[in-house]
Protein backbone atom coordinates (compact mmCIF):
# COMPACT_ATOMS: atom_id res chain seq x y z
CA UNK A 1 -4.72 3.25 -9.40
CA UNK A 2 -6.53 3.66 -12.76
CA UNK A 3 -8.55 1.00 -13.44
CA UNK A 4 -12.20 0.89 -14.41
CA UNK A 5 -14.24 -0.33 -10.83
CA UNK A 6 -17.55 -0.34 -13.41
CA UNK A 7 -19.27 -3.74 -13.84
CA UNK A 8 -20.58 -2.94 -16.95
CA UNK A 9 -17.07 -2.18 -18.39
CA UNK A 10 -16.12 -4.08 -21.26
CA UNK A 11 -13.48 -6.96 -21.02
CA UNK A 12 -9.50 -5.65 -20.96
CA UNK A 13 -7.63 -6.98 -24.04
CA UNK A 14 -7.07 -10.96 -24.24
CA UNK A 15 -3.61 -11.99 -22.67
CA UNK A 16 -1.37 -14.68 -23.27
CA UNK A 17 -0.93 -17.33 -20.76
CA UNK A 18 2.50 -16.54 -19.59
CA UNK A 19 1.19 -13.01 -19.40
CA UNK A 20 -0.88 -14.02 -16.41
CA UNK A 21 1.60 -16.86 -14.87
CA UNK A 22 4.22 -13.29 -14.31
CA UNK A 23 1.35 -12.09 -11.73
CA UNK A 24 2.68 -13.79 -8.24
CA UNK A 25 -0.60 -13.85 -6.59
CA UNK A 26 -0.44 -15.61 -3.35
CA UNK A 27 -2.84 -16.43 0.11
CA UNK A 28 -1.51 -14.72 3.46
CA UNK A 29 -2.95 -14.15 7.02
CA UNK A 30 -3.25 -10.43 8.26
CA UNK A 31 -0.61 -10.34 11.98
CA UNK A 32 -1.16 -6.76 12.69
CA UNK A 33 -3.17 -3.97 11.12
CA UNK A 34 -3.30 -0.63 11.60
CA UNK A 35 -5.15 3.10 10.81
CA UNK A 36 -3.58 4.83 8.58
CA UNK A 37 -3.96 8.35 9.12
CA UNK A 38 -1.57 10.24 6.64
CA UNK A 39 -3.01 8.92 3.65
CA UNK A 40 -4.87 10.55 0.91
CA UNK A 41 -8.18 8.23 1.20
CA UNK A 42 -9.23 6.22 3.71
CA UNK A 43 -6.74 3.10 4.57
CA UNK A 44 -5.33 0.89 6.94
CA UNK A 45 -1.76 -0.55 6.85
CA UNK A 46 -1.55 -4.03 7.19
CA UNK A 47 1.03 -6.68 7.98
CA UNK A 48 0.39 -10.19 5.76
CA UNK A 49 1.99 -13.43 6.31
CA UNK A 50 2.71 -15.10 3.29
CA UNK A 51 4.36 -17.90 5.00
CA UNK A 52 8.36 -19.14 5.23
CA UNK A 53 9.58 -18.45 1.42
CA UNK A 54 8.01 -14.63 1.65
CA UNK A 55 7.78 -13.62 4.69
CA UNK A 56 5.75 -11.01 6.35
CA UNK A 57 4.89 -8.23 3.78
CA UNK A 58 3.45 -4.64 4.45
CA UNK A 59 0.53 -3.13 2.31
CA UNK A 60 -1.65 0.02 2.48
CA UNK A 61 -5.14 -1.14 1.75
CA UNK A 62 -8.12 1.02 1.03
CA UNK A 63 -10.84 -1.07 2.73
CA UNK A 64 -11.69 0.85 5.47
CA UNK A 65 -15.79 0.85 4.69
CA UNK A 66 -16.33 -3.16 4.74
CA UNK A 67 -13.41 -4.36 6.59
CA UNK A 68 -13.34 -2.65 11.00
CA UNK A 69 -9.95 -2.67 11.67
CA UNK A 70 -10.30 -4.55 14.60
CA UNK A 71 -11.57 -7.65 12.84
CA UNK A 72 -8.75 -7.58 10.09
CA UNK A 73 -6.05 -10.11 12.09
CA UNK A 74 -6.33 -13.37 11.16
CA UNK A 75 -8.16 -12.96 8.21
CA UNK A 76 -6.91 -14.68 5.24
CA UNK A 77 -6.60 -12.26 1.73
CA UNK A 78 -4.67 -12.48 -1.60
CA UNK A 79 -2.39 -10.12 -2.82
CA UNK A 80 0.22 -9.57 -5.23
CA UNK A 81 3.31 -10.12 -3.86
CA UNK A 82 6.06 -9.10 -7.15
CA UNK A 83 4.98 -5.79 -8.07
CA UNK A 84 8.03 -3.30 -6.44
CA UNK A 85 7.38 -1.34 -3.38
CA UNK A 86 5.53 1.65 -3.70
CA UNK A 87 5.54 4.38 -1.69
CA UNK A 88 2.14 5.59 0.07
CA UNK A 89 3.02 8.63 1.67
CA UNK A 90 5.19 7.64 4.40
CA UNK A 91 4.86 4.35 4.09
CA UNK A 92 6.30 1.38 1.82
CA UNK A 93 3.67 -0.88 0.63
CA UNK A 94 5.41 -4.10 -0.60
CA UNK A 95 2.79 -6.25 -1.99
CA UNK A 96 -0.91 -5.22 -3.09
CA UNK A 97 -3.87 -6.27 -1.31
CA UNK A 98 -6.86 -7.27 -3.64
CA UNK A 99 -10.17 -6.98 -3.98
CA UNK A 100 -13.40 -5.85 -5.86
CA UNK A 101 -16.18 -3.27 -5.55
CA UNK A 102 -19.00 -3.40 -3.87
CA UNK A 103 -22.21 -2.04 -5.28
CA UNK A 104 -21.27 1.41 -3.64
CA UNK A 105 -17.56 1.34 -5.66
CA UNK A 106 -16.07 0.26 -1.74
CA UNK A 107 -13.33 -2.39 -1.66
CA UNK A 108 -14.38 -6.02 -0.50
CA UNK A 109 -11.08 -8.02 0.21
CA UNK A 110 -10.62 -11.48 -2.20
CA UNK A 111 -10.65 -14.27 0.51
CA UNK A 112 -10.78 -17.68 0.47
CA UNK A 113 -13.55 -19.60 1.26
CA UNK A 114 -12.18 -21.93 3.52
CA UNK A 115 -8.18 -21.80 5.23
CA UNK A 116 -5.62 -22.39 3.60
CA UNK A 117 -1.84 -22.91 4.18
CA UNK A 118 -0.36 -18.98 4.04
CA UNK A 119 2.16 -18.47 0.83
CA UNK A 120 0.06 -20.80 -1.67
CA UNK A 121 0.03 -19.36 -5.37
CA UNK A 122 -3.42 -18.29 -7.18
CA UNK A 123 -3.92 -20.86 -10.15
């Protein structure tokens, strides 16, 4: 992805509402997650519940340095669930997993701070 991780970075251009309404970003919980060997970087392929109207979604996720594998089920993450599929290498990943930099430029999930009902929409 090319986008500038830099804090410093100036603001993007201003958007319209309905600009950011068209971004579908929803809660889910993480059922199964996996290594991902075959990719390019480090990643893990995950499994996300978004809840009855969505449905279990797959994404590769490049968060391999903050997030051990084996505490990734159960956790609760947002994601964007209406970009199209994209393939990883041999994988599909169906929705994308967000989050922002750590100090080092290393991915740190978007969670929320308490639980909250899987499939609910970012306002």
């Amino acid at each position: 992805m090319h986008v500038n991780h830099d804090p410093a970075a100036a603001a993007t251009p201003t958007i319209d509402f309905s600009s950011f309404l068209a971004v579908d970003i929803r809660v889910g919980t993480i059922v199964d997650a996996k290594p991902f060997p075959e990719a390019r970087k480090p990643a893990f392929r995950l499994w996300i519940d978004f809840g009855p109207v969505i449905g279990v979604r797959k994404s590769s996720a490049q968060i391999t340095e903050n997030h051990p594998l084996d505490t990734l089920v159960g956790q609760q993450v947002a994601a964007v669930v209406n970009f199209p599929p994209r393939q990883i290498g041999p994988v599909i990943s169906e929705v994308l997993t967000l989050g922002f930099p750590d100090a080092d430029g290393k991915v740190v999930l978007v969670q929320p701070s308490k639980p909250v009902p899987n499939g609910g929409r970012l306002f």
